[in-house]
Protein backbone atom coordinates (compact mmCIF):
# COMPACT_ATOMS: atom_id res chain seq x y z
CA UNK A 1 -37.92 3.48 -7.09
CA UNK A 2 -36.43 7.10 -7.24
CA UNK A 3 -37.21 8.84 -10.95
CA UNK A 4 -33.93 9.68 -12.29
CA UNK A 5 -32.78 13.26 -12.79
CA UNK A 6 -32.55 15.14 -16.10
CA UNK A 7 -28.81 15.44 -15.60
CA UNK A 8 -28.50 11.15 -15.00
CA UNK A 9 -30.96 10.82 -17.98
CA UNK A 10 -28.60 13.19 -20.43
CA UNK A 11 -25.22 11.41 -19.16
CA UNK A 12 -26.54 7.86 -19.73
CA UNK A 13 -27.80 8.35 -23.24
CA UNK A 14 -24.45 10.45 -24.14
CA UNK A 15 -22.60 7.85 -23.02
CA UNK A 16 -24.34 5.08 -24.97
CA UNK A 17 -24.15 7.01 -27.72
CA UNK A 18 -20.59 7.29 -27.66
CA UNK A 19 -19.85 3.70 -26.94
CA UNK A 20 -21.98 2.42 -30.14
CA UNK A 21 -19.92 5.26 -31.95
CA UNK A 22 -17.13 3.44 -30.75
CA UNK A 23 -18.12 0.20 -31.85
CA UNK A 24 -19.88 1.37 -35.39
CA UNK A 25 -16.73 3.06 -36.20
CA UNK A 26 -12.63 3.14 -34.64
CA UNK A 27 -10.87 5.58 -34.26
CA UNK A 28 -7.64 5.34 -36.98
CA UNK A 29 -4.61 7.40 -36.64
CA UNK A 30 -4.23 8.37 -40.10
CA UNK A 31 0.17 8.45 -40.96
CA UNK A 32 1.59 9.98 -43.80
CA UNK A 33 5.08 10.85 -45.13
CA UNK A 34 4.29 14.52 -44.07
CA UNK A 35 3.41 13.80 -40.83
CA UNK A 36 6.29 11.73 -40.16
CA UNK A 37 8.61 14.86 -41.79
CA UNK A 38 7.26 17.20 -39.44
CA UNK A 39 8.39 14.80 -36.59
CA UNK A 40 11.86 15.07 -37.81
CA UNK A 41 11.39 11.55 -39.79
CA UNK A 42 11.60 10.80 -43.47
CA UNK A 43 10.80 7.88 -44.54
CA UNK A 44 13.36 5.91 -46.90
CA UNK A 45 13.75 3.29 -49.37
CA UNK A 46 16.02 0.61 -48.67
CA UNK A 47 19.27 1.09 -51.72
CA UNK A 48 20.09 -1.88 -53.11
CA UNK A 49 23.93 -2.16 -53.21
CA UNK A 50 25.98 -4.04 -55.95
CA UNK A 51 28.71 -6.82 -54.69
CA UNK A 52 31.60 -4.63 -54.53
CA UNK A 53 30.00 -1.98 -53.11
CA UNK A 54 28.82 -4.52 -50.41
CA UNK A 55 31.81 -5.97 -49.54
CA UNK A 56 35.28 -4.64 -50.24
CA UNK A 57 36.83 -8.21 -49.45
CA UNK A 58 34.87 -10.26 -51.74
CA UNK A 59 34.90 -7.50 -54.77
CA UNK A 60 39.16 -8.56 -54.19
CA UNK A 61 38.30 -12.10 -54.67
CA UNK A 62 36.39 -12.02 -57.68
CA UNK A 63 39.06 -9.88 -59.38
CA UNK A 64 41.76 -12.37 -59.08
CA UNK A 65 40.29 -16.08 -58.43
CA UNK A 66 37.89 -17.63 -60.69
CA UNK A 67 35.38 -19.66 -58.64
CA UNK A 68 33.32 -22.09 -59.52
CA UNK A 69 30.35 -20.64 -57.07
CA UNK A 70 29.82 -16.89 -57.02
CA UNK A 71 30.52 -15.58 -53.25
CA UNK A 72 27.19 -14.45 -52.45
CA UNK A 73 27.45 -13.20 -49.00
CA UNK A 74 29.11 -9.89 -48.14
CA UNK A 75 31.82 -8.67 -45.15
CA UNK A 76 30.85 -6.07 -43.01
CA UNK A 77 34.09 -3.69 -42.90
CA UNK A 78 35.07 -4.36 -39.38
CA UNK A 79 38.31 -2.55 -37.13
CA UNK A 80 39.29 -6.10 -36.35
CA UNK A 81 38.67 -9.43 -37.83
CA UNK A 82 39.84 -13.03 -36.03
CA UNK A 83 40.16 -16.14 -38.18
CA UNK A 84 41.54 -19.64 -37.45
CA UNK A 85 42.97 -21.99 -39.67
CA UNK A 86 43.54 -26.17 -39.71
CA UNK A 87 46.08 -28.23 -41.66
CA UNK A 88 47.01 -31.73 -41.86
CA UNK A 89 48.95 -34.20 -43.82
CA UNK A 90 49.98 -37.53 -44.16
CA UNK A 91 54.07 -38.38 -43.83
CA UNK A 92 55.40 -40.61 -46.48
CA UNK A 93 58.57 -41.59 -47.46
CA UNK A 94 59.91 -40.13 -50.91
CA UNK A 95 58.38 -36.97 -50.37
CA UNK A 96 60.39 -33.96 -48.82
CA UNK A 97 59.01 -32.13 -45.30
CA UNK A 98 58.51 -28.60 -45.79
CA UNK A 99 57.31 -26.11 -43.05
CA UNK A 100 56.80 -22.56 -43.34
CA UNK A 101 58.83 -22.59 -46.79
CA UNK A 102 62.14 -24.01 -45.59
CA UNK A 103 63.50 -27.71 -46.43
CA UNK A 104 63.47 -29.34 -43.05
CA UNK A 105 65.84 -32.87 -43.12
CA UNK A 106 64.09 -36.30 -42.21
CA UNK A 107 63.18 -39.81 -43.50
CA UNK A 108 59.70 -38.81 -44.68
CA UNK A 109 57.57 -35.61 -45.83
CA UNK A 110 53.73 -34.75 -46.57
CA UNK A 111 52.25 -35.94 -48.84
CA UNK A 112 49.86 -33.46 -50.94
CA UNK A 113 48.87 -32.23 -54.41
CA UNK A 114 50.97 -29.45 -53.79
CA UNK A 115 54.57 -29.19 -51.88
CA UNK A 116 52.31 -29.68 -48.90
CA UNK A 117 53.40 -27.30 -46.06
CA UNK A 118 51.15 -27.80 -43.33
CA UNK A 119 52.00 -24.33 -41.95
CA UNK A 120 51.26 -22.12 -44.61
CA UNK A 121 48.08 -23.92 -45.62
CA UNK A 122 46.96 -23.04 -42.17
CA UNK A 123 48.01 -19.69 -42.79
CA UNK A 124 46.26 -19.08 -45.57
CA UNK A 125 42.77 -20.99 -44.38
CA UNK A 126 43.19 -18.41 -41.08
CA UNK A 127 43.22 -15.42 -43.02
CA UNK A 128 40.61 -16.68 -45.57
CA UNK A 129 38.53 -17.28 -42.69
CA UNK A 130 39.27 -13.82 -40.56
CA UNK A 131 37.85 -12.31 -44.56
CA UNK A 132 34.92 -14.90 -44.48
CA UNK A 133 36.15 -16.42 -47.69
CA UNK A 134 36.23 -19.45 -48.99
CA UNK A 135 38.90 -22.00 -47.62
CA UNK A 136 42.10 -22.69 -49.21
CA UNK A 137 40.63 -25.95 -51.06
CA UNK A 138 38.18 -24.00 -52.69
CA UNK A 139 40.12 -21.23 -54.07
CA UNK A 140 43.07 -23.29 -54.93
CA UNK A 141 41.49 -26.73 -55.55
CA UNK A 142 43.90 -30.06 -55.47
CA UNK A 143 41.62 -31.05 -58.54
CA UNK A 144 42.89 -28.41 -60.38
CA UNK A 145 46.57 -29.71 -61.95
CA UNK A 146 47.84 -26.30 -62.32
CA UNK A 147 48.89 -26.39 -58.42
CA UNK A 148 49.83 -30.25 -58.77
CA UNK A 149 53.60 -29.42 -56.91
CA UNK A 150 53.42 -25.42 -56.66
CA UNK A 151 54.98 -23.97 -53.68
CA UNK A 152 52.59 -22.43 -51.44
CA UNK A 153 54.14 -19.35 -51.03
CA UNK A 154 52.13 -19.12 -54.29
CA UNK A 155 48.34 -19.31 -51.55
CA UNK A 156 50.27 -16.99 -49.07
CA UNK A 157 50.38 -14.55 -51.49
CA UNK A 158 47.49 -14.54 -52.53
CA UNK A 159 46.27 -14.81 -49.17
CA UNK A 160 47.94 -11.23 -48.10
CA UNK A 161 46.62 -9.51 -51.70
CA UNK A 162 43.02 -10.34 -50.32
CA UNK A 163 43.58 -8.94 -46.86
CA UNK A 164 45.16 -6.00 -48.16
CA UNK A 165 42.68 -5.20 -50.83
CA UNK A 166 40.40 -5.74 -48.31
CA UNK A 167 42.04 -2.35 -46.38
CA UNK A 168 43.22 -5.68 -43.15
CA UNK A 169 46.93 -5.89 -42.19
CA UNK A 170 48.30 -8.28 -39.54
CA UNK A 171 47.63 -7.52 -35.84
CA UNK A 172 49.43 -10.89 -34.36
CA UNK A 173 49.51 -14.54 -35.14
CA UNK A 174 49.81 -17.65 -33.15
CA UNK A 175 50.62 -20.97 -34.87
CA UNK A 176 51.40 -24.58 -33.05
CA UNK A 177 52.54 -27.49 -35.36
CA UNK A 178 51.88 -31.12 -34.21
CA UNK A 179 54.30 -34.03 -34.89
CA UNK A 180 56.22 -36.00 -33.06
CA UNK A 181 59.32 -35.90 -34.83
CA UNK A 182 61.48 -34.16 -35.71
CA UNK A 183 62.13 -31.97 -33.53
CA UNK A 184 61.18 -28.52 -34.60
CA UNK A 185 63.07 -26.32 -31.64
CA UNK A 186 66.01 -26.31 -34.25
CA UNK A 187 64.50 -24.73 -37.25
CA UNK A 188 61.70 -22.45 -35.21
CA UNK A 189 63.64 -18.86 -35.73
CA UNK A 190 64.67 -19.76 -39.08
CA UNK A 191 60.69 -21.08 -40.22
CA UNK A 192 59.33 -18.30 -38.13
CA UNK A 193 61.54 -15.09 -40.08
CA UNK A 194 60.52 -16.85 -43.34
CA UNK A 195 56.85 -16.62 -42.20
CA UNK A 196 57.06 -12.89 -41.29
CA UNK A 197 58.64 -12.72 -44.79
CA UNK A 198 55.55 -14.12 -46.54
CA UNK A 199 53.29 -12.30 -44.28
CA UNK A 200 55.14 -9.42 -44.82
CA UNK A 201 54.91 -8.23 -41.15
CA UNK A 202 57.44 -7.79 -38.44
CA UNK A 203 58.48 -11.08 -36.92
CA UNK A 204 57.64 -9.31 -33.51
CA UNK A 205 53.69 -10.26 -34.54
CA UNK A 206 54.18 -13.39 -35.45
CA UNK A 207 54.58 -16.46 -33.23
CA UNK A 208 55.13 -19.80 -33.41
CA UNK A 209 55.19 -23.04 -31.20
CA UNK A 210 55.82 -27.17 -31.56
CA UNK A 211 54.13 -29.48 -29.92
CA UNK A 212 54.66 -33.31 -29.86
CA UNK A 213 51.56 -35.81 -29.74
CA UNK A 214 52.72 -38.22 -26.75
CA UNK A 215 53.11 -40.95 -28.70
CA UNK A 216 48.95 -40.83 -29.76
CA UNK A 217 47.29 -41.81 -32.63
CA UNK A 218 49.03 -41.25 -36.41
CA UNK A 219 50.82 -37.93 -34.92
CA UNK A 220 52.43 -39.58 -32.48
CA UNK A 221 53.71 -42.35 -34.12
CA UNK A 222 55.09 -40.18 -37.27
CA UNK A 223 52.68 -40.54 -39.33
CA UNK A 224 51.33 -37.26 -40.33
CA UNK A 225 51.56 -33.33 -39.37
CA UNK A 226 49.51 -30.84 -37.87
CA UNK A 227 49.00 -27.14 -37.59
CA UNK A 228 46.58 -24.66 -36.19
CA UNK A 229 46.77 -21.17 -36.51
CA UNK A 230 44.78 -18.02 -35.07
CA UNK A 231 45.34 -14.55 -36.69
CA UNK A 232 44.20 -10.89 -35.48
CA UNK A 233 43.92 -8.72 -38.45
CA UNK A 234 43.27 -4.59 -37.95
CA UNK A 235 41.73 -2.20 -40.39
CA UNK A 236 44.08 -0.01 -41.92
């Protein structure tokens, strides 16, 4: 067998010496705050914010609705925010039908804790949800006998304080009612001015559609009333 060189001899025992160097002991990459500065990095605590600096839209609530849970989550200000809102209501004789705020004549109405207009409660759980607040029966509880028969022009505007607190106004909004009678083509320019009203936006924004229920289930055989609604709102 060939005697190895010097040179082989010295390369070998380097290199085993740096391997158990290795081993005994890594090789750390020691990170401080000044070496991160020189990189052009700083390192930061995280601030911790109080609720109204948080979220404009839930520092409105809690100045003007007493709940009985504390919001706890906050809004991210947003350019646009979409909500969607759900209403229905039994029909029952002895009680008067009123959509959108006006009077509309037939042989029964809805029957509620409070004058029961399926459209603007819809409203007002659409832009409650476009603020990511509570819904309508949380802020303005049927439990509660204070709103035992109040109009709820009363929610709407309390509705449209929020969202303009919040720094929102009204991009567009779409609602459809469902019932099968009566007929709602008569009274849709008169319910949907008296909306804009409420809303306080231009009637050009705001939309709104009837739909019967083919004769289906208690909405098509006149037993209760339905409305959905889907609202845009824009940062001021």
């Amino acid at each position: 067998m060939a005697m190895a060189t010097c040179s082989q001899l010295s390369y070998s025992s380097s290199s085993s010496l740096f391997r158990s160097e290795i081993t005994k002991k890594p090789f750390l990459l020691q990170v401080t705050a000044a070496t991160i500065s020189v990189h052009g990095f700083s390192p930061r605590r995280p601030k911790s914010l109080s609720l109204s600096q948080r979220s404009p839209v839930v520092s409105a609530l809690s100045a003007s609705v007493d709940l009985d849970e504390p919001v706890k989550k906050s809004v991210r200000t947003l350019p646009f925010r979409v909500g969607h809102g759900f209403d229905l209501h039994r029909l029952e004789p002895g009680y008067p039908l009123i959509i959108g705020g006006i009077d509309i004549p037939h042989d029964r109405g809805c029957e509620a804790h409070s004058d029961g207009d399926v459209l603007l409660h819809c409203v007002v759980d659409a832009i409650l949800g476009a603020l990511g607040l509570p819904d309508i029966g949380q802020i303005f509880p049927d439990s509660d006998p204070k709103w035992k028969g109040a109009a709820s022009s009363v929610f709407i505007k309390e509705a449209v304080r929020l969202m303009d607190e919040a720094g929102y106004e009204i991009g567009n909004l779409d609602a459809t009612l469902i019932l099968q009678r009566p007929k709602i083509s008569p009274h849709k320019e008169t319910i949907r001015s008296n909306l804009s009203k409420l809303l306080g936006a231009d009637p050009s924004v705001v939309n709104l559609k009837a739909k019967t229920h083919e004769k289906v289930d208690s909405l098509g055989e006149n037993r209760s009333i339905a409305a959905h609604t889907v609202i845009l709102l824009m940062k001021k």
